[in-house]
PDB file of N, CA and C in Angstrom:
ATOM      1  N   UNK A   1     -52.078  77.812  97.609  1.00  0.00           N
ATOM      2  CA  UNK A   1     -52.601  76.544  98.044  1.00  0.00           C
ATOM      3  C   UNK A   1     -52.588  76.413  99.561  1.00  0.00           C
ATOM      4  N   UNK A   2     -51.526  76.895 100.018  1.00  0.00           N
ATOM      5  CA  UNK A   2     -51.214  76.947 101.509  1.00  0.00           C
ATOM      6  C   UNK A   2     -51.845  77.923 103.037  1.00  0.00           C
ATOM      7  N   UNK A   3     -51.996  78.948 101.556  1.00  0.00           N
ATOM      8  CA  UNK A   3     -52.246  80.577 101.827  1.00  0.00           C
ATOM      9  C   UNK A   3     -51.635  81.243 102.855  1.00  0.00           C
ATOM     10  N   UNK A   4     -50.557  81.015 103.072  1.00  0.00           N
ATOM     11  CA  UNK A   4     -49.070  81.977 103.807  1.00  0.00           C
ATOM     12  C   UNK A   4     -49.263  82.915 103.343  1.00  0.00           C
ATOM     13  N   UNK A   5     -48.759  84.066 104.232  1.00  0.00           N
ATOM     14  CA  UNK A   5     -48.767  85.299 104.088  1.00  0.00           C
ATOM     15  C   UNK A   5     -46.834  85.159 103.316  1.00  0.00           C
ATOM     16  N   UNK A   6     -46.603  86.289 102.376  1.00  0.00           N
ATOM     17  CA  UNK A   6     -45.133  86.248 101.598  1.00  0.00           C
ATOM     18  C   UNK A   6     -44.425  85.971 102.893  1.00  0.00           C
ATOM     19  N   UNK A   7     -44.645  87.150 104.025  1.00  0.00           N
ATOM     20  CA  UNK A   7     -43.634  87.424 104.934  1.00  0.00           C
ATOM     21  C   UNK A   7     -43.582  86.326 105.892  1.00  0.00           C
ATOM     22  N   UNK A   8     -44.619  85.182 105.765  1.00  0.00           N
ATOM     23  CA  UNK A   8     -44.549  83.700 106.820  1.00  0.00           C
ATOM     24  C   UNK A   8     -43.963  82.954 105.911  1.00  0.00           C
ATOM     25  N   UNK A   9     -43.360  83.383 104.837  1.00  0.00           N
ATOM     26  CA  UNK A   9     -42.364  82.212 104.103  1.00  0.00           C
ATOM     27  C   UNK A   9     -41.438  82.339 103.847  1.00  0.00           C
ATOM     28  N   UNK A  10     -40.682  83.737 103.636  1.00  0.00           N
ATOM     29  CA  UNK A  10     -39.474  84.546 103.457  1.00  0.00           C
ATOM     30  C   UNK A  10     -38.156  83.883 104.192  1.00  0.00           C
ATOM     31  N   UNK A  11     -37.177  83.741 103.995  1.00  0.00           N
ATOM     32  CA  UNK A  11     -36.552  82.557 104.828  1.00  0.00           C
ATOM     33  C   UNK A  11     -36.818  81.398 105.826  1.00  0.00           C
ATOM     34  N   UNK A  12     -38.032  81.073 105.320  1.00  0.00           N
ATOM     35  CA  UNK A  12     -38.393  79.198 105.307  1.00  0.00           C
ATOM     36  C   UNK A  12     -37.903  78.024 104.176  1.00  0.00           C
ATOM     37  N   UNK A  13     -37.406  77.284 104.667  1.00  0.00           N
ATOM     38  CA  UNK A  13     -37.543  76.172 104.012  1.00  0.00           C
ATOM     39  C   UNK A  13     -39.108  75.456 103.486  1.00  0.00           C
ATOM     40  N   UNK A  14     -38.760  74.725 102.572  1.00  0.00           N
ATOM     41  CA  UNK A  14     -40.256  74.441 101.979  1.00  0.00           C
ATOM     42  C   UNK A  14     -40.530  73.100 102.945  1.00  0.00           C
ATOM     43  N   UNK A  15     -39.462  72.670 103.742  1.00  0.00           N
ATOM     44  CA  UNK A  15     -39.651  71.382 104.402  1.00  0.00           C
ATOM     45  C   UNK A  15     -39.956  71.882 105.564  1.00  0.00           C
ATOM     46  N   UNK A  16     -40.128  72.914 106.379  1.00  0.00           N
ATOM     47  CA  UNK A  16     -40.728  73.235 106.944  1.00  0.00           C
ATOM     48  C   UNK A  16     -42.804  73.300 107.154  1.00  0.00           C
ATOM     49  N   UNK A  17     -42.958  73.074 106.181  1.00  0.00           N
ATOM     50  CA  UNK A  17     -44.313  73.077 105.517  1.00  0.00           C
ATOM     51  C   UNK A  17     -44.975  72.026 105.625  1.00  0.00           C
ATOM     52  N   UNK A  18     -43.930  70.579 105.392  1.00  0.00           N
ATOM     53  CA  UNK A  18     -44.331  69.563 105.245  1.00  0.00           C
ATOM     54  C   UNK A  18     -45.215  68.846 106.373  1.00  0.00           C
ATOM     55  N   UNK A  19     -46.180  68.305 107.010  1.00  0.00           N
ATOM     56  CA  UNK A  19     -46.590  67.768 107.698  1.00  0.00           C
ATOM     57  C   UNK A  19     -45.439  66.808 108.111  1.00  0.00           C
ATOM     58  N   UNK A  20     -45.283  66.644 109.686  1.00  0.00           N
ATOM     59  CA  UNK A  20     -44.616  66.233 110.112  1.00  0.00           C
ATOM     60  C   UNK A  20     -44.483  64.647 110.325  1.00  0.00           C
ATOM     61  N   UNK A  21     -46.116  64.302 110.307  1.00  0.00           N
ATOM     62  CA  UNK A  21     -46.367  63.066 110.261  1.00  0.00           C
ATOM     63  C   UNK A  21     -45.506  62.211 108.663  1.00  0.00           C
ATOM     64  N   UNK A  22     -45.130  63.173 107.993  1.00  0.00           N
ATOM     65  CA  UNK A  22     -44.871  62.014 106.984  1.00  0.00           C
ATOM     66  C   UNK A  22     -43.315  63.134 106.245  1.00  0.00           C
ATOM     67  N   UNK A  23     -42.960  63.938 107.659  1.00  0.00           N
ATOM     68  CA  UNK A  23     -41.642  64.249 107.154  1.00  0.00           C
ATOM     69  C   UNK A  23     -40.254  63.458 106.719  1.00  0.00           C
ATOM     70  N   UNK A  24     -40.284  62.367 107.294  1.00  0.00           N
ATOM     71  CA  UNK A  24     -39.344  61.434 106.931  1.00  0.00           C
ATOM     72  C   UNK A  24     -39.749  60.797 105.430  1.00  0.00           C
ATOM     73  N   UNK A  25     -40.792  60.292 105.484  1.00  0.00           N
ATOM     74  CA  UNK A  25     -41.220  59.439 104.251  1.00  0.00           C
ATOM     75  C   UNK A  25     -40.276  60.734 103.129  1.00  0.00           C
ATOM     76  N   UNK A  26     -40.914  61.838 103.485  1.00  0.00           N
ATOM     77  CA  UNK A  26     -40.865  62.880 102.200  1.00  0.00           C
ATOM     78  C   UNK A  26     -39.117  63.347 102.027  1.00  0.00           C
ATOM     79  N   UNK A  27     -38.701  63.126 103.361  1.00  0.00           N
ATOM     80  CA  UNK A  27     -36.752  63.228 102.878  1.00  0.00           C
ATOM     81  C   UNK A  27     -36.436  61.967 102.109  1.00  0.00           C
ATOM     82  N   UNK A  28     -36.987  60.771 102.337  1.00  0.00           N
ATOM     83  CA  UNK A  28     -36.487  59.817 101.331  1.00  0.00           C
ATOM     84  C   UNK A  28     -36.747  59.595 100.054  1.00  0.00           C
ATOM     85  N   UNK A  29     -38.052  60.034  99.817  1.00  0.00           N
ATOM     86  CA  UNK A  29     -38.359  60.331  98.417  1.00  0.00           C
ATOM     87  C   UNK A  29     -37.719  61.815  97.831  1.00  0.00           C
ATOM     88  N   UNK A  30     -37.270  62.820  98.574  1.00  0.00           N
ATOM     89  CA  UNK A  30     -36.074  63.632  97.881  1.00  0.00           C
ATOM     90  C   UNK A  30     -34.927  63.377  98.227  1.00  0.00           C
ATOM     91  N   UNK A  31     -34.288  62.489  98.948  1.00  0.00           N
ATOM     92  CA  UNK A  31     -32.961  61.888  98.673  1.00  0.00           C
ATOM     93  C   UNK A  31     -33.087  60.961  97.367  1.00  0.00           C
ATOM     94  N   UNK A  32     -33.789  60.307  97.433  1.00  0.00           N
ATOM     95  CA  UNK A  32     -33.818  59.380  95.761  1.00  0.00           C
ATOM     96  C   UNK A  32     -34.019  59.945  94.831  1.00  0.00           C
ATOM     97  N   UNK A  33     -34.643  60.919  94.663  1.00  0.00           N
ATOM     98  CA  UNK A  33     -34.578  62.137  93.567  1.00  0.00           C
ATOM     99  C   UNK A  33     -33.058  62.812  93.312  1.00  0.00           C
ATOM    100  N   UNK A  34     -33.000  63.153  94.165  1.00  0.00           N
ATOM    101  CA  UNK A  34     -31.299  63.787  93.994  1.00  0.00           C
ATOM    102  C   UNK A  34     -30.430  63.110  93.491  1.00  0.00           C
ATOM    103  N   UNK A  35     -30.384  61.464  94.122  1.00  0.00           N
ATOM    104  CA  UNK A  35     -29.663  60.456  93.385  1.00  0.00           C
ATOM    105  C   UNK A  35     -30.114  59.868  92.044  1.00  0.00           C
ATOM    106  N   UNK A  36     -30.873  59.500  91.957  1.00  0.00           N
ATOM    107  CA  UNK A  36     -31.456  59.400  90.898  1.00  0.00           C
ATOM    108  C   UNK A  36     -31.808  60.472  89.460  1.00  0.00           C
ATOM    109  N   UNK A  37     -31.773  61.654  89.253  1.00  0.00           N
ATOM    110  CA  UNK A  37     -31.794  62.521  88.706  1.00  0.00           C
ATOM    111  C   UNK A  37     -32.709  62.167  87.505  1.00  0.00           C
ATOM    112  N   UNK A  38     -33.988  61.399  88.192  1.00  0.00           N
ATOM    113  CA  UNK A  38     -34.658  60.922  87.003  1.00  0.00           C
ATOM    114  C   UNK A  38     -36.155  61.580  87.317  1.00  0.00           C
ATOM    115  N   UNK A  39     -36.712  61.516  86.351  1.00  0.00           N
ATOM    116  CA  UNK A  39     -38.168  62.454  86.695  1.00  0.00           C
ATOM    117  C   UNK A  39     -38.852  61.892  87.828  1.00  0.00           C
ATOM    118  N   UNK A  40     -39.501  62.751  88.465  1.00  0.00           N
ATOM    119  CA  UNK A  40     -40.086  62.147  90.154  1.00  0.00           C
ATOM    120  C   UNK A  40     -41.202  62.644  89.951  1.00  0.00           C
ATOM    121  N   UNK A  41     -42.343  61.904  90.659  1.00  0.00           N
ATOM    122  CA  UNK A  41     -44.159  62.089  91.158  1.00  0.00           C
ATOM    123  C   UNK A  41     -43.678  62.085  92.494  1.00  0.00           C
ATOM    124  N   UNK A  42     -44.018  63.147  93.574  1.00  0.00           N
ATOM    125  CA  UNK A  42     -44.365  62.775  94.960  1.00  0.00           C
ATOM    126  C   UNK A  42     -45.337  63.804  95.006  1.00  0.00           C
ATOM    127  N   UNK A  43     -46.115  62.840  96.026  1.00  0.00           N
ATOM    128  CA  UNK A  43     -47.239  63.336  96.902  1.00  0.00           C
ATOM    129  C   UNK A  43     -46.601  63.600  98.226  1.00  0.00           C
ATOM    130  N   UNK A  44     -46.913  64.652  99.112  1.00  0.00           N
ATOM    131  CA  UNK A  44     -46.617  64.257 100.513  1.00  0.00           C
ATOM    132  C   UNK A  44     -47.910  65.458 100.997  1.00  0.00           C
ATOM    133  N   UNK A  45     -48.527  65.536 102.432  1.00  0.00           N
ATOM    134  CA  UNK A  45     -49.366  66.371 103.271  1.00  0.00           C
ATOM    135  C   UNK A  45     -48.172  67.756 103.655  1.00  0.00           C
ATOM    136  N   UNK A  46     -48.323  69.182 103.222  1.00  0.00           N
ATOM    137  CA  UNK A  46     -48.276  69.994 104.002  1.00  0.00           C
ATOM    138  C   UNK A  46     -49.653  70.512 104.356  1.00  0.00           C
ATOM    139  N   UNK A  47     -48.510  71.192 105.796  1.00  0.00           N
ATOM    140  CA  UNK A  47     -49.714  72.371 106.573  1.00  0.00           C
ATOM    141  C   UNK A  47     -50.238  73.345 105.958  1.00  0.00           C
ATOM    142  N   UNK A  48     -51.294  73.574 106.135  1.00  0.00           N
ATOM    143  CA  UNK A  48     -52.131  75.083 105.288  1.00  0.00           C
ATOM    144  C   UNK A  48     -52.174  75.937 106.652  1.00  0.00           C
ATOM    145  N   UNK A  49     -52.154  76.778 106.618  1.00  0.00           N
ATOM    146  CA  UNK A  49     -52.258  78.147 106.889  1.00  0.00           C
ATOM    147  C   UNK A  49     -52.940  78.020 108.662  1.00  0.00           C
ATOM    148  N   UNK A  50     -54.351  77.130 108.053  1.00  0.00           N
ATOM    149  CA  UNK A  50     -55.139  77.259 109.169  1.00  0.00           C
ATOM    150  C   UNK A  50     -55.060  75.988 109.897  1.00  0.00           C
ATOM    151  N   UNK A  51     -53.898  74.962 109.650  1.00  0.00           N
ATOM    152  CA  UNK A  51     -53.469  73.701 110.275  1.00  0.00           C
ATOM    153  C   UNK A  51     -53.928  72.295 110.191  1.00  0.00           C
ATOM    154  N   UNK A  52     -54.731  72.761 108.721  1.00  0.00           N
ATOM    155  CA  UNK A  52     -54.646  71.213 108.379  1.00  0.00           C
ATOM    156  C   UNK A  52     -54.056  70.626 107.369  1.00  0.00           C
ATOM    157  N   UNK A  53     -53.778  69.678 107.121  1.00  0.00           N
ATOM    158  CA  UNK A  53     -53.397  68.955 105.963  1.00  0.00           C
ATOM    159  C   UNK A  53     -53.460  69.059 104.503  1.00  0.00           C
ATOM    160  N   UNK A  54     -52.951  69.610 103.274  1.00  0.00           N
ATOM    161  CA  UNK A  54     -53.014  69.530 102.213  1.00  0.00           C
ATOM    162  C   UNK A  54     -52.286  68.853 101.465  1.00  0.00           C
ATOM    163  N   UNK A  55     -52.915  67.727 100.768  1.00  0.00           N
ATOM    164  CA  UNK A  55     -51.257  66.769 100.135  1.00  0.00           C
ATOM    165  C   UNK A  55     -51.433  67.505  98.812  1.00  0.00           C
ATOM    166  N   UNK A  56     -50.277  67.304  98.561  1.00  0.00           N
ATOM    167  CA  UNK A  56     -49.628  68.494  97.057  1.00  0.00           C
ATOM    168  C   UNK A  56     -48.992  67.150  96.682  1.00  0.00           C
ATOM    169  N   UNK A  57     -49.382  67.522  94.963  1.00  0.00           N
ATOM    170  CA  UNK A  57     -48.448  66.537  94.003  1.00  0.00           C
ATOM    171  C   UNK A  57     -47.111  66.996  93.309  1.00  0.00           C
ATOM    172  N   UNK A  58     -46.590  66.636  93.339  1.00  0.00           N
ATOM    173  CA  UNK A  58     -45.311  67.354  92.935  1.00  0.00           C
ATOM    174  C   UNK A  58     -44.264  66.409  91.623  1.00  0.00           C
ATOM    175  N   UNK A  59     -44.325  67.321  90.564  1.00  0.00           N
ATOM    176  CA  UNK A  59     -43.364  66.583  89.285  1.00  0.00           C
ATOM    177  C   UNK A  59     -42.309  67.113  89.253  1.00  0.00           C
ATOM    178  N   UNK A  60     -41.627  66.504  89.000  1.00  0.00           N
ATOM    179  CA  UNK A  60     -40.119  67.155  89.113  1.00  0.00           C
ATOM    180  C   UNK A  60     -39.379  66.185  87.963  1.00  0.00           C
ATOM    181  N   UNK A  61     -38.637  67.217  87.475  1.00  0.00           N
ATOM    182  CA  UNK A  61     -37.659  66.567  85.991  1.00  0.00           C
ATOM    183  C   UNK A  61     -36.222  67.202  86.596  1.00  0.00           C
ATOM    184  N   UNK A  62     -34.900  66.443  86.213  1.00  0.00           N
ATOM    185  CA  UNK A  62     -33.569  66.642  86.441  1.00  0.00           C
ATOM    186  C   UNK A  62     -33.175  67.085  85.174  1.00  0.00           C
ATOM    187  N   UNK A  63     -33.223  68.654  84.896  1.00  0.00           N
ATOM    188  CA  UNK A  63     -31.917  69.530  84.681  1.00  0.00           C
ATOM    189  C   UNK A  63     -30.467  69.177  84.362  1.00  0.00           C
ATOM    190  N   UNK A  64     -29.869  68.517  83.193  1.00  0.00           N
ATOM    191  CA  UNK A  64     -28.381  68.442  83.362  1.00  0.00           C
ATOM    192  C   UNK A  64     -27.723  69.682  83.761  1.00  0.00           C
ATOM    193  N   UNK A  65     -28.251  70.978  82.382  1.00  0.00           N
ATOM    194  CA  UNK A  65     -27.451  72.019  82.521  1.00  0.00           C
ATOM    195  C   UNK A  65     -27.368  72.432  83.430  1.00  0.00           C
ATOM    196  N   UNK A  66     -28.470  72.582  84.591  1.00  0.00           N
ATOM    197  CA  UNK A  66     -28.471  73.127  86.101  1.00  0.00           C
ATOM    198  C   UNK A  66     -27.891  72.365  86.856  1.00  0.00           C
ATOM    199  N   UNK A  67     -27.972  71.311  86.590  1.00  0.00           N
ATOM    200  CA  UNK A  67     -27.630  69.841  87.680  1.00  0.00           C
ATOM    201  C   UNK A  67     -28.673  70.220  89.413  1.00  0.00           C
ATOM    202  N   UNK A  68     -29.720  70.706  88.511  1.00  0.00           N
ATOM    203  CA  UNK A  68     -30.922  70.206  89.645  1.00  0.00           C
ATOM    204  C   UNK A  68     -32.267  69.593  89.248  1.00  0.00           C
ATOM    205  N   UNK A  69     -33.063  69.654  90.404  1.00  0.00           N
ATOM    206  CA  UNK A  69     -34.607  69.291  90.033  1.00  0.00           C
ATOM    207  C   UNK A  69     -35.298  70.415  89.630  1.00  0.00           C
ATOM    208  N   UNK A  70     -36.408  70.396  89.339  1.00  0.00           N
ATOM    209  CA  UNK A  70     -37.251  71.745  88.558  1.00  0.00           C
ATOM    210  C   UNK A  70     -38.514  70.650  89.246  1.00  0.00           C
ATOM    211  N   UNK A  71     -39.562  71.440  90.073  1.00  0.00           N
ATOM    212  CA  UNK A  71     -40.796  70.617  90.793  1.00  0.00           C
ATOM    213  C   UNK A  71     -42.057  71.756  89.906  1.00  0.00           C
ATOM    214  N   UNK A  72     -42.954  71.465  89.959  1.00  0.00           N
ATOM    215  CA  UNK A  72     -44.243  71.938  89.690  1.00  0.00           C
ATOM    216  C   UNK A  72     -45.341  71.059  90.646  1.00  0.00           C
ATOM    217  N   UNK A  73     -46.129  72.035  91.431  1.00  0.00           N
ATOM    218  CA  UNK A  73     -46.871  71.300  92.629  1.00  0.00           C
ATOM    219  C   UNK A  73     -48.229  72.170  92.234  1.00  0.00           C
ATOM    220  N   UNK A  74     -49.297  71.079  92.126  1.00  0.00           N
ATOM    221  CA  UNK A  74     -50.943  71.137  93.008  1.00  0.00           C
ATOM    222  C   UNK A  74     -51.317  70.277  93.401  1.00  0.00           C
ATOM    223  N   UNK A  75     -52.161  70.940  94.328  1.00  0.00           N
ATOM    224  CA  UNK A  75     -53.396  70.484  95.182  1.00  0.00           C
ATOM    225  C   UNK A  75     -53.576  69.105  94.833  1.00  0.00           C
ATOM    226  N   UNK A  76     -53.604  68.166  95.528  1.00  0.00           N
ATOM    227  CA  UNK A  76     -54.266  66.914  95.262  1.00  0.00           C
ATOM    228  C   UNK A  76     -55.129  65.995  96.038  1.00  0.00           C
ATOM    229  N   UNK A  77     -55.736  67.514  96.990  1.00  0.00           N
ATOM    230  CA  UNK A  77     -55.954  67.148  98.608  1.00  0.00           C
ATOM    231  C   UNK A  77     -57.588  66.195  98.191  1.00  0.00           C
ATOM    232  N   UNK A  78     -58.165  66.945  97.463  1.00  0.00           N
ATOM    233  CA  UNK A  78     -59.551  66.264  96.369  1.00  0.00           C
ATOM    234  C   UNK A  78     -59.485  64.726  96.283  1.00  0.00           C
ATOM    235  N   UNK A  79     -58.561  65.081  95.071  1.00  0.00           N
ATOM    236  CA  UNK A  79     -58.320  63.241  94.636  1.00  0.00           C
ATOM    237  C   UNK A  79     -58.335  62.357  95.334  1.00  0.00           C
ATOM    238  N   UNK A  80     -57.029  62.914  96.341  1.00  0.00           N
ATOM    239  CA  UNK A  80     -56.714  61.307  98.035  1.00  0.00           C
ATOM    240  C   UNK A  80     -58.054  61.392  98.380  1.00  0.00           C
ATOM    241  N   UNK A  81     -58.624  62.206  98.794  1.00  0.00           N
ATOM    242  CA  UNK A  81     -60.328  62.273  99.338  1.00  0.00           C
ATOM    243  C   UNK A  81     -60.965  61.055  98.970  1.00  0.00           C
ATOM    244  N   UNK A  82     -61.092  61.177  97.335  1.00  0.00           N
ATOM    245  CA  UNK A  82     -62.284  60.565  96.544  1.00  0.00           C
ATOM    246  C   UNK A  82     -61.468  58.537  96.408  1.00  0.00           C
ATOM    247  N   UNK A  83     -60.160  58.878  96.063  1.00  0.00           N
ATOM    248  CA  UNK A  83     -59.381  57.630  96.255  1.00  0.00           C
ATOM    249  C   UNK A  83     -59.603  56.821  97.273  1.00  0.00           C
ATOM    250  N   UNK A  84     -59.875  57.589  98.671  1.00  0.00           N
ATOM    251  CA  UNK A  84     -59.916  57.183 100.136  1.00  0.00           C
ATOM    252  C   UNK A  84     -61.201  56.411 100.173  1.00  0.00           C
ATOM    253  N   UNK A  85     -62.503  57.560  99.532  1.00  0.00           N
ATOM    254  CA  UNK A  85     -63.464  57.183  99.799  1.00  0.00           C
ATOM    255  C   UNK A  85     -63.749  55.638  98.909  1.00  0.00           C
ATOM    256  N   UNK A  86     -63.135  55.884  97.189  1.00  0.00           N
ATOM    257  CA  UNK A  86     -63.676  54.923  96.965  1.00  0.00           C
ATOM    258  C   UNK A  86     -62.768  53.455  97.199  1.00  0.00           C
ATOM    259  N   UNK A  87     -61.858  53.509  97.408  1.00  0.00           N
ATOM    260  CA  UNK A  87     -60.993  52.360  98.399  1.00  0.00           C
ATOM    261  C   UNK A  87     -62.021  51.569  99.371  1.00  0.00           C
ATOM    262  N   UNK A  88     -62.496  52.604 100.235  1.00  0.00           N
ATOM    263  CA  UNK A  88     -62.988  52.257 101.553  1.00  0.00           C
ATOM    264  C   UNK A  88     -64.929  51.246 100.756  1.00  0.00           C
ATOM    265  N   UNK A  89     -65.543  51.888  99.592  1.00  0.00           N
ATOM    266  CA  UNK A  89     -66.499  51.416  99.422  1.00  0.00           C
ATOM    267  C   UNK A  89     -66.133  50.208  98.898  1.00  0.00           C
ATOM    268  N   UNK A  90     -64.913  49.992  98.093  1.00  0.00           N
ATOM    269  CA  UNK A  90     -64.580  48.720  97.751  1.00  0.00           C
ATOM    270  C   UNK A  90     -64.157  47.679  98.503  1.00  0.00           C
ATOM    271  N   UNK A  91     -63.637  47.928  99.392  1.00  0.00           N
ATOM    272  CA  UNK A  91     -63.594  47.104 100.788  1.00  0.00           C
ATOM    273  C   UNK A  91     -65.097  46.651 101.479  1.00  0.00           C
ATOM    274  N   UNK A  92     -65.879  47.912 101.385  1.00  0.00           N
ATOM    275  CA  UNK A  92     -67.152  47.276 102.167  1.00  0.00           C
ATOM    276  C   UNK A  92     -67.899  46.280 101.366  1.00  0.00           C
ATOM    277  N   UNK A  93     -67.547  46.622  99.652  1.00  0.00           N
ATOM    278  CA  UNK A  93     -68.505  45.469  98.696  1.00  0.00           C
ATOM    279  C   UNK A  93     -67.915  44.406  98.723  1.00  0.00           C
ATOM    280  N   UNK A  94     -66.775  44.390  99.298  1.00  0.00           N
ATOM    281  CA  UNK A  94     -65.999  42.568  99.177  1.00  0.00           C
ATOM    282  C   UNK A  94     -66.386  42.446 100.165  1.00  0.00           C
ATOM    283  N   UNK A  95     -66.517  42.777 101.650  1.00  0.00           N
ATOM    284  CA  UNK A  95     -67.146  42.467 102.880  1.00  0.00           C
ATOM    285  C   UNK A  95     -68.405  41.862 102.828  1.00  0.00           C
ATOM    286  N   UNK A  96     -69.252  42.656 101.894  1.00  0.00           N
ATOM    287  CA  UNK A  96     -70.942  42.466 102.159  1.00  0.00           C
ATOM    288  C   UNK A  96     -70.627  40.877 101.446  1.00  0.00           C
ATOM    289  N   UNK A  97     -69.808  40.984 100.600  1.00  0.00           N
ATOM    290  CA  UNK A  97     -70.256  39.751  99.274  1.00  0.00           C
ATOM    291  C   UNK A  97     -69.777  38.198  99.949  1.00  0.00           C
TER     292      UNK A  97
END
């Protein structure tokens, strides 16, 4: 999704990745995960490869036996797109009206 080369990720953190603009937002939504140990949706923007923005969705379920999270992440860079766009047309039809 990112398209890193193995060896540009090999002792990285995955929070390294994260777009910086919304690195904080994204530690508080995995501090409340940790505390919470209850199934989590986050979205947040990482960097791709060639420096722009990709927001990834991310599910995550809490593990007793492990006593961690387990995440599964795609692409959701599409969706915010089409969300954005049609947000923005619904704003202009309450405007016109």
């Amino acid at each position: 999704m990112l398209r890193y080369k193995p060896e540009e990720t090999v002792g990285r953190s995955a929070v390294e990745f994260i777009h910086p603009d919304d690195l904080a937002n994204t530690r508080q939504e995995m501090r409340k995960a940790r505390r919470d140990r209850l199934m989590r949706h986050i979205e947040c923007p990482y960097v791709h490869r060639n420096g722009h923005a990709v927001t990834l969705a991310w599910m995550g379920v809490w593990s007793e036996a492990e006593q961690r999270h387990f995440y599964i992440g795609r692409d959701a860079t599409e969706l915010k797109t089409i969300e954005a766009q049609k947000g923005w047309r619904q704003s202009a039809s309450c405007q016109a009206a």
